[in-house]
Protein backbone atom coordinates (compact mmCIF):
# COMPACT_ATOMS: atom_id res chain seq x y z
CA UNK A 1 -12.66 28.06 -3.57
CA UNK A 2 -12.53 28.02 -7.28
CA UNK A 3 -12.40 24.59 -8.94
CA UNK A 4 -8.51 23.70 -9.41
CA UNK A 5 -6.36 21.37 -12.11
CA UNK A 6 -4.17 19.53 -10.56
CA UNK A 7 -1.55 17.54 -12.37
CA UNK A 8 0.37 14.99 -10.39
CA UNK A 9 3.12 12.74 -11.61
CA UNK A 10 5.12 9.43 -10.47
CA UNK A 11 7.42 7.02 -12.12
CA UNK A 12 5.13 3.90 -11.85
CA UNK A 13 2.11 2.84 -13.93
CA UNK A 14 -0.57 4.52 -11.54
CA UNK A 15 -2.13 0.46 -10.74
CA UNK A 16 -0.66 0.74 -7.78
CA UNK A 17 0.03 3.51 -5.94
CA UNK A 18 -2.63 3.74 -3.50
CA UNK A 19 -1.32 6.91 -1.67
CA UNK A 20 -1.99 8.92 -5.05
CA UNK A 21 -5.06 7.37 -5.72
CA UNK A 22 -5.95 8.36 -2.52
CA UNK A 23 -4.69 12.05 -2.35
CA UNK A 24 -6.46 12.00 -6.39
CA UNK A 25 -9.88 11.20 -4.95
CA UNK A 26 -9.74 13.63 -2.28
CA UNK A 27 -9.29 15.96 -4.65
CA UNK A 28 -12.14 15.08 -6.66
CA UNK A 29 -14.40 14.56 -3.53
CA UNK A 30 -13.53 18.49 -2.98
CA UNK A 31 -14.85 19.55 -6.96
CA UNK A 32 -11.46 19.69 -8.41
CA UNK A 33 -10.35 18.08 -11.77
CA UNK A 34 -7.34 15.38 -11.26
CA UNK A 35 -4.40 14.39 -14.18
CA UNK A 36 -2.15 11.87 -13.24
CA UNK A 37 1.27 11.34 -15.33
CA UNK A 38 2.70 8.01 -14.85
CA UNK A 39 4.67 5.54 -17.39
CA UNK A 40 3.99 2.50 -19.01
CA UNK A 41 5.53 -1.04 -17.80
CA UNK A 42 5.76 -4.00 -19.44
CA UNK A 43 2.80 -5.14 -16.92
CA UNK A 44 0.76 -2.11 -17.10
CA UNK A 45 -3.19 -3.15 -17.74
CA UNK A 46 -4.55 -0.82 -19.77
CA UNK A 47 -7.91 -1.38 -18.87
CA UNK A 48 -7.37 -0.72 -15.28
CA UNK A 49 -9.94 1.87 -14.28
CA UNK A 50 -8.89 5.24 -12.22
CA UNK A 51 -10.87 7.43 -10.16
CA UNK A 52 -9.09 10.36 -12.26
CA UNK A 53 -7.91 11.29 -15.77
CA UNK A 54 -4.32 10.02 -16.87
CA UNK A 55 -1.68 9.54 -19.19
CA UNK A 56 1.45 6.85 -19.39
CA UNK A 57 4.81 7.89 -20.59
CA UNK A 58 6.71 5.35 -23.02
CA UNK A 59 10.36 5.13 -21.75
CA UNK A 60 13.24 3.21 -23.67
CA UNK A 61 15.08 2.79 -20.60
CA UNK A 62 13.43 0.80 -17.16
CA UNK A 63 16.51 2.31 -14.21
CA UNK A 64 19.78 3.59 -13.65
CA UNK A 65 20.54 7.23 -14.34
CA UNK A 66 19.46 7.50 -17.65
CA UNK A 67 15.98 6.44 -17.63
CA UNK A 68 15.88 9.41 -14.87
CA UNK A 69 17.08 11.95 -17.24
CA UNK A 70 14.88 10.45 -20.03
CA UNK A 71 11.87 10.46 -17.74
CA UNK A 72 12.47 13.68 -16.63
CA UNK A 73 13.28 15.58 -19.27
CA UNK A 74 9.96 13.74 -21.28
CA UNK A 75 7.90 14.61 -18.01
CA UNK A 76 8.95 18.07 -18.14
CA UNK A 77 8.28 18.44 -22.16
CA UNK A 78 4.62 16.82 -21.00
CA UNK A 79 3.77 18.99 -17.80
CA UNK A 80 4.40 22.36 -19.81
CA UNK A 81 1.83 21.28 -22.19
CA UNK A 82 -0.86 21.19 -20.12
CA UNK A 83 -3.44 23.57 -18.50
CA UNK A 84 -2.83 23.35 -14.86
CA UNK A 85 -3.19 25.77 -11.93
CA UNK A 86 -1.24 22.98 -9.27
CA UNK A 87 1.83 20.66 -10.03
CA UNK A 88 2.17 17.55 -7.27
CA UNK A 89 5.68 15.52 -7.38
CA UNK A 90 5.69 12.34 -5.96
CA UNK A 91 8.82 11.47 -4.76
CA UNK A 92 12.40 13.14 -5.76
CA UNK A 93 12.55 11.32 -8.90
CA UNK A 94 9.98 13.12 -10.13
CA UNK A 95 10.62 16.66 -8.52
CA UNK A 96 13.30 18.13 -10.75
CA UNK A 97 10.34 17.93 -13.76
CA UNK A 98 8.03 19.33 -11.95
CA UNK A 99 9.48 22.18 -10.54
CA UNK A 100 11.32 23.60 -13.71
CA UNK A 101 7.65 22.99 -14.90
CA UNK A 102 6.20 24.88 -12.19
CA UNK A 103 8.42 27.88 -12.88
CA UNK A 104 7.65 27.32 -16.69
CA UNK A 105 3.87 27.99 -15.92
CA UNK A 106 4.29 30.07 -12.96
CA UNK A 107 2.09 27.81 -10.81
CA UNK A 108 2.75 25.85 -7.27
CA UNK A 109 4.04 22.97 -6.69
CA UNK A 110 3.28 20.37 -3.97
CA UNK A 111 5.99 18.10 -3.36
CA UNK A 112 4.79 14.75 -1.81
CA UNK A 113 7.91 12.35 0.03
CA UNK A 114 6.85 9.11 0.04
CA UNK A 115 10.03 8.16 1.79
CA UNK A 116 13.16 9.67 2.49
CA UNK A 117 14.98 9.13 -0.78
CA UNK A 118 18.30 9.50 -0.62
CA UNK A 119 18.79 7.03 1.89
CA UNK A 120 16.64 3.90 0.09
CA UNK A 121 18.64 0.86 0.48
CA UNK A 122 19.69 1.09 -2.97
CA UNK A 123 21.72 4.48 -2.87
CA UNK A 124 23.62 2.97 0.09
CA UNK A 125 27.37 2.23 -1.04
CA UNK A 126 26.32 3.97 -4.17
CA UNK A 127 28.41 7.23 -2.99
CA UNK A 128 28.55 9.07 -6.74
CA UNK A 129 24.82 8.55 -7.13
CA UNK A 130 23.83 9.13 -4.21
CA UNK A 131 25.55 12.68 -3.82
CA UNK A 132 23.27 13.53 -7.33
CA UNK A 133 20.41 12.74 -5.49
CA UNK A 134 21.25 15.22 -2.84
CA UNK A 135 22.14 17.82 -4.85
CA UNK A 136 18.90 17.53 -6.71
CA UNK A 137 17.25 17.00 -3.55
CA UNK A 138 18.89 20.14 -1.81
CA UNK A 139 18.50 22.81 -4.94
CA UNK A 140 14.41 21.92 -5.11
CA UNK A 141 14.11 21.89 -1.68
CA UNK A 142 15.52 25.42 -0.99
CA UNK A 143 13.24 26.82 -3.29
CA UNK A 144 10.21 25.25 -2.84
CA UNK A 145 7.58 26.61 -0.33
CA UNK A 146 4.91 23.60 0.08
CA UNK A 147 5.52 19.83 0.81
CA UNK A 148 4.31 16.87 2.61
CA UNK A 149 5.41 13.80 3.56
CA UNK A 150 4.78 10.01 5.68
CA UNK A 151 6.45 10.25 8.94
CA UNK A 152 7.21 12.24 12.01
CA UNK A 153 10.92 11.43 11.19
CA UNK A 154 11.34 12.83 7.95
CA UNK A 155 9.39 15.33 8.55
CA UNK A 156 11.74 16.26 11.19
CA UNK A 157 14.86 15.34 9.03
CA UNK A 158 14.05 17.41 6.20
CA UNK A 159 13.28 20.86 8.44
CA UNK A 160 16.65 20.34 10.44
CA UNK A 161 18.48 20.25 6.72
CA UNK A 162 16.00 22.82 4.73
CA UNK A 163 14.27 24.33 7.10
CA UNK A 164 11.45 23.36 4.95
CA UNK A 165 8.28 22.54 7.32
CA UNK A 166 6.47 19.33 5.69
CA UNK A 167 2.72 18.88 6.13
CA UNK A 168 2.45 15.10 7.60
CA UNK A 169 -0.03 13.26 5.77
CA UNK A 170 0.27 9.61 6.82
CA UNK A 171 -0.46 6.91 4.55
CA UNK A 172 -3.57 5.42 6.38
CA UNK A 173 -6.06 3.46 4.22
CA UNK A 174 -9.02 4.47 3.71
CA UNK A 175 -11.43 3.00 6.73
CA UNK A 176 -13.32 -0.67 6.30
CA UNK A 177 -16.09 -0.55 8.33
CA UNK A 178 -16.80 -3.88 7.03
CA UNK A 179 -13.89 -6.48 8.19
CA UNK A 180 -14.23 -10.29 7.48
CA UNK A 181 -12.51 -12.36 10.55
CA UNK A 182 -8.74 -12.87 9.57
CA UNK A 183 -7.96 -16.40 11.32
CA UNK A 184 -9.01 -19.21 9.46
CA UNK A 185 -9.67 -22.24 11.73
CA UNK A 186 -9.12 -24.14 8.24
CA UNK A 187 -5.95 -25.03 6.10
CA UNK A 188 -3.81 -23.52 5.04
CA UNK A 189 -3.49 -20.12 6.73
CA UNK A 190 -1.99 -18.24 4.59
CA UNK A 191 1.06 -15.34 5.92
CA UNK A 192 1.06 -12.49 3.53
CA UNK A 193 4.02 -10.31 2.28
CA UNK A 194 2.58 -7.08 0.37
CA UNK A 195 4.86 -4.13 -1.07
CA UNK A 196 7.92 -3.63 -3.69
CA UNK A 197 10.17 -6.83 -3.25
CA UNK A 198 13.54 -4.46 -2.96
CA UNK A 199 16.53 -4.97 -1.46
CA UNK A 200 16.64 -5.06 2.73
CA UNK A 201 13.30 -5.86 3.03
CA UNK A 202 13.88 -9.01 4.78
CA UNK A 203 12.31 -11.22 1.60
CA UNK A 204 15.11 -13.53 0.98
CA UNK A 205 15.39 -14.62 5.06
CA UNK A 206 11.43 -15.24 4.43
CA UNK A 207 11.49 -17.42 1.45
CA UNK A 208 14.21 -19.96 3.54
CA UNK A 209 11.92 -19.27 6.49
CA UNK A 210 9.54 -21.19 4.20
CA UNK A 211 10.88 -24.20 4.30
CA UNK A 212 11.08 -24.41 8.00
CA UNK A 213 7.28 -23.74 8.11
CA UNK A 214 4.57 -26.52 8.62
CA UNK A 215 2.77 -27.76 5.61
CA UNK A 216 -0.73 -26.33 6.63
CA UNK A 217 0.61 -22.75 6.88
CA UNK A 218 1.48 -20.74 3.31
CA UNK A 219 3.26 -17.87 2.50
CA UNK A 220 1.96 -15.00 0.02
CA UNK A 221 4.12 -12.66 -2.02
CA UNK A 222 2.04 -9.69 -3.74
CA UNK A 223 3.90 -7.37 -5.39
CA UNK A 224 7.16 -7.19 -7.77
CA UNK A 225 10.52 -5.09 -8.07
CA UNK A 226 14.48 -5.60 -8.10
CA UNK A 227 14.98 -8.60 -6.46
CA UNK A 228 11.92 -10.41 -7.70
CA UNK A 229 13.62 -12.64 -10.00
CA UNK A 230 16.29 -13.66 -7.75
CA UNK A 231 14.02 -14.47 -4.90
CA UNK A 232 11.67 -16.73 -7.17
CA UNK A 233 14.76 -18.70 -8.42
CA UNK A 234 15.73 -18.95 -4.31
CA UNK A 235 12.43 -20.38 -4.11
CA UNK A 236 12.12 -23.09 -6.85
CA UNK A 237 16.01 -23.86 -5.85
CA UNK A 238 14.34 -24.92 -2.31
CA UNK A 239 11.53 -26.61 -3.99
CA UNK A 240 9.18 -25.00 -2.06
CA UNK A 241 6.15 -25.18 -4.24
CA UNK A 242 2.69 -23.75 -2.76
CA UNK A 243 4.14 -23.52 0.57
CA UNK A 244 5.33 -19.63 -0.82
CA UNK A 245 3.31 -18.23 -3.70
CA UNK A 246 4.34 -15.17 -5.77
CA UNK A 247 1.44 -13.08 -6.58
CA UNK A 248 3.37 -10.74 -8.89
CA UNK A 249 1.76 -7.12 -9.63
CA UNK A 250 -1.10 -7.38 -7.76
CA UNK A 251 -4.17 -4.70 -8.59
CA UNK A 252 -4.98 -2.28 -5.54
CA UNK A 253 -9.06 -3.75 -5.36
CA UNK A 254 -7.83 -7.44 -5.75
CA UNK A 255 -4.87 -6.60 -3.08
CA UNK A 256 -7.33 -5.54 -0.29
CA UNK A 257 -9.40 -8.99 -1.19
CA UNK A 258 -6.31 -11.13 -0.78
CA UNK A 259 -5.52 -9.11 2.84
CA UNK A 260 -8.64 -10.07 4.14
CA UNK A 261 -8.41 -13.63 3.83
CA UNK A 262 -4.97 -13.61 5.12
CA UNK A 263 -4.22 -14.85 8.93
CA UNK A 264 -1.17 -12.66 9.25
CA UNK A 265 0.59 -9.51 7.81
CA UNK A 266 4.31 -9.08 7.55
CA UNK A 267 6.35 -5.85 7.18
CA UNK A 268 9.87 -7.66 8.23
CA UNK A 269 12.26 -4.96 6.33
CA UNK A 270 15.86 -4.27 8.14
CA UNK A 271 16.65 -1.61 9.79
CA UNK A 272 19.87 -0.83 8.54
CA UNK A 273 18.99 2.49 6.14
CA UNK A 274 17.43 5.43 7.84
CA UNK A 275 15.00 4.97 5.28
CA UNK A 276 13.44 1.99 6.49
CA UNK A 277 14.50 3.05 9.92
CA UNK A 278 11.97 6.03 9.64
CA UNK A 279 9.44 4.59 7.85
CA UNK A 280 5.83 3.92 8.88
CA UNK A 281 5.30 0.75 6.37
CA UNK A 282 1.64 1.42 4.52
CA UNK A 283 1.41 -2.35 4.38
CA UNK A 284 1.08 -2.38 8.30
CA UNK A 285 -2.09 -0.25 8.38
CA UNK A 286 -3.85 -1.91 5.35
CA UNK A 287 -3.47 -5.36 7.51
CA UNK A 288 -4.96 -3.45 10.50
CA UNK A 289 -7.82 -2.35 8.40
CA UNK A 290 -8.25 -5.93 7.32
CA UNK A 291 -8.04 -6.81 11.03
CA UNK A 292 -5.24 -8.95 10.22
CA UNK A 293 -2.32 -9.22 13.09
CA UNK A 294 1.15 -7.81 12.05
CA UNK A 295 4.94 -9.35 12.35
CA UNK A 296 6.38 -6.33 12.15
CA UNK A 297 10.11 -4.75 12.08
CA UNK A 298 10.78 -1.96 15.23
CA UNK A 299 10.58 1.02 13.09
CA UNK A 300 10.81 4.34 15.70
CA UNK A 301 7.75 5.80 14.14
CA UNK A 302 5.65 2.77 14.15
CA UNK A 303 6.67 2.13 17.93
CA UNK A 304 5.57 5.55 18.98
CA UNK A 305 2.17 5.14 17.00
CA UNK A 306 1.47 1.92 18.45
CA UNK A 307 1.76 2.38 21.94
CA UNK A 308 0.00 -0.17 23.49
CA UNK A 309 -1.79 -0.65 20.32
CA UNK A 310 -0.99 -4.54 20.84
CA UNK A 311 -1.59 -5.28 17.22
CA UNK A 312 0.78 -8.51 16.72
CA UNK A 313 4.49 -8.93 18.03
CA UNK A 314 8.01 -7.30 16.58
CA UNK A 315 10.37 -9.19 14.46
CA UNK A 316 12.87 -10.85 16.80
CA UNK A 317 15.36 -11.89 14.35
CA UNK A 318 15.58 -12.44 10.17
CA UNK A 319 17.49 -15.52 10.81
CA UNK A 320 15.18 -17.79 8.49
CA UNK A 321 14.78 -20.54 11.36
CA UNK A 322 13.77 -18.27 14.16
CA UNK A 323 11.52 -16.16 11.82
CA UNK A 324 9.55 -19.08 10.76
CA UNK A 325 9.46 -20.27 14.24
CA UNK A 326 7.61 -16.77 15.16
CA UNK A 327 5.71 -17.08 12.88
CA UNK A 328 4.40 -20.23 13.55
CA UNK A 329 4.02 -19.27 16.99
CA UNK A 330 2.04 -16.09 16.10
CA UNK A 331 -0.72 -18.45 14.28
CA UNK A 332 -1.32 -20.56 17.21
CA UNK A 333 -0.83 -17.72 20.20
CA UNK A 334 -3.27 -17.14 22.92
CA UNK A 335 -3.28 -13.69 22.29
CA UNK A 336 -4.08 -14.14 18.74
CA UNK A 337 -8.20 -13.20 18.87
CA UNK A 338 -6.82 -10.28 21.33
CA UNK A 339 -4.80 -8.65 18.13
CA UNK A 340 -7.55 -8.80 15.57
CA UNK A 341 -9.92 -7.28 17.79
CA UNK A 342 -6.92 -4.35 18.56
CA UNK A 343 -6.49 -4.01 14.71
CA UNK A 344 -10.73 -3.21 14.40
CA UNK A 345 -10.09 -0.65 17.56
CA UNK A 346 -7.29 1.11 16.09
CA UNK A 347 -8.15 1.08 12.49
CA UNK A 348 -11.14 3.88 13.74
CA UNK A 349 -8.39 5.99 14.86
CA UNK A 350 -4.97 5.23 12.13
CA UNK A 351 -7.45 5.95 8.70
CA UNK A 352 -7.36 8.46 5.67
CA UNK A 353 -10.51 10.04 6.55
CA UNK A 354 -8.32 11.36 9.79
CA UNK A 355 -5.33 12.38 7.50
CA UNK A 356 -6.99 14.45 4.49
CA UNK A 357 -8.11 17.31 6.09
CA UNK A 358 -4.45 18.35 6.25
CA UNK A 359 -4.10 17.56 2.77
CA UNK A 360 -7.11 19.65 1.67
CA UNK A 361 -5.36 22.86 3.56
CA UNK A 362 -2.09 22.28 2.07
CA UNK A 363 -3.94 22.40 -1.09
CA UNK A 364 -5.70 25.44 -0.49
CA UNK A 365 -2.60 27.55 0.74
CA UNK A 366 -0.67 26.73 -2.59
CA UNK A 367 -3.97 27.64 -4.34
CA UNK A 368 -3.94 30.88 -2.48
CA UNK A 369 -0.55 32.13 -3.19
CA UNK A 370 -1.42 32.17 -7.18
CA UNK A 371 -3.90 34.09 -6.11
């Protein structure tokens, strides 16, 4: 196969996104040349180094519908510049540009769901928004001929409305053979929260579960987004000090350092939007990889994965009180030694090495219909 230019784009700052920088390296691995088209933040590092070529977007506004039409439209006016023989869109926020774009050049496009969009937490209640999203979402998706996506569940979803059939290509980090022992028989043992700190994802109920927690055990926060502000004023309101920590942004290299040293891994998001009910969390599997134990919320897809895959326990309730209490629980159970040496088992099997031979054929049968 000839060597390809592929251009990919997203509506972060590229630091990261570790399911592009993923997909990007396989790419390379396989001979082809990688672009990446992001935008810059106020917390971008600009020294950060990527596996792959890239540019950052300056946009006035930071959300709501018109920094979507401003990235958009500026996206589009960048992709058409450039040489390319394969657009990727990440995400429906980004899929619009890209696939005027792809008609512009008369080349593929890849579209890559990360999650199922138009039912994010956010777009809940939102009923004039959210019916743009769908229409966006339903006049790419009826003419577009190759996509992927996360989950069993949207994949499913998105044939029964489309009849679109979307390659799964799970999220899976890429496999540590090497995995430092996650329980600490010191203090503190630290409880880690990684991901976007949005809306339903359980983050308020766990700074008050905070305060219920003993002294020797410490809660992590790595990441930032929409409710990051309001949840560190909840926290200095409790006087909590370095019982939680917020990491902020937190750099993809630094992030997996952090996960190892952690005792256990939380992905406690609600279940109330199909979007987090579908979901198979990436933060889940990059504690498993760590072989760190999990407190994790019943998603359907995870459940099914799992099995028997006795990797932790399931959230029993947010209530702040009986969440700590699980929690502390968790640290000091039986079982504990059990789960770490179930995450080593099943992070041979739940890995990117087992996922990106699907990826590499998706790539090759948009590459062959330009042919």
């Amino acid at each position: 196969m000839k060597k390809l230019r592929i251009v990919t784009s997203v509506t972060n700052d590229l630091s990261n996104d570790q399911r592009v920088r993923k997909v990007c390296s396989t790419f390379i691995r396989e001979g082809h040349e990688v672009f990446a088209v992001g935008r810059r933040l106020e917390t971008t590092n600009e020294s950060l180094d990527h596996p792959f070529q890239y540019y950052l977007l300056n946009i006035w506004w930071n959300k709501g519908p018109i920094f979507y039409l401003a990235y958009n439209l500026a996206l589009f006016l960048f992709l058409i510049r450039q040489r390319v023989d394969i657009f990727i869109a990440n995400d429906l926020d980004t899929l619009l540009a890209n696939y005027f774009a792809s008609k512009w050049k008369n080349v593929p496009l890849i579209y890559d769901s990360h999650e199922y969009f138009t039912e994010v937490p956010e777009l809940q209640k939102q009923g004039l928004k959210k019916k743009i999203w769908l229409k966006i979402e339903a006049f790419c998706l009826n003419r577009i001929q190759f996509a992927m996506t996360v989950s069993h569940q949207i994949q499913e979803v998105y044939f029964q409305k489309y009849g679109l059939k979307f390659e799964l290509v799970r999220n899976f980090p890429i496999y540590n053979k090497t995995k430092s022992k996650a329980y600490k028989q010191g203090n503190p043992k630290i409880v880690l929260y990684q991901g976007a700190l949005n809306k339903d994802r359980g983050l308020k109920e766990l700074v008050k579960a905070a305060g219920f927690l003993t002294d020797d055990v410490h809660i992590l926060i790595a990441g930032r987004g929409d409710e990051y502000e309001h949840l560190l004023e909840l926290s200095q309101k409790m006087e909590l000090g370095d019982k939680l920590i917020f990491l902020g942004h937190v750099e993809i290299d630094r992030l997996a350092e952090i996960t190892a040293k952690a005792s256990l891994g939380l992905s406690i998001e609600k279940l109330d939007s199909l979007n987090y009910h579908f979901a198979l969390p990436n933060k889940v599997f990059d504690y498993v990889q760590s072989g760190v134990p999990v407190l994790y919320s019943p998603f359907i897809e995870l459940k099914a994965l799992l099995k028997d895959g006795n990797i932790g326990q399931k959230l029993e309730s947010h209530d702040p009180m009986k969440m700590a209490e699980q929690i502390q629980s968790m640290l000091a159970h039986e079982d504990y030694e059990q789960w770490v040496f179930n995450c080593s088992k099943l992070a041979k099997d739940l890995n990117w090495e087992k996922e990106e031979d699907k990826l590499i054929k998706l790539l090759n049968l948009a590459a062959q219909s330009k042919a």
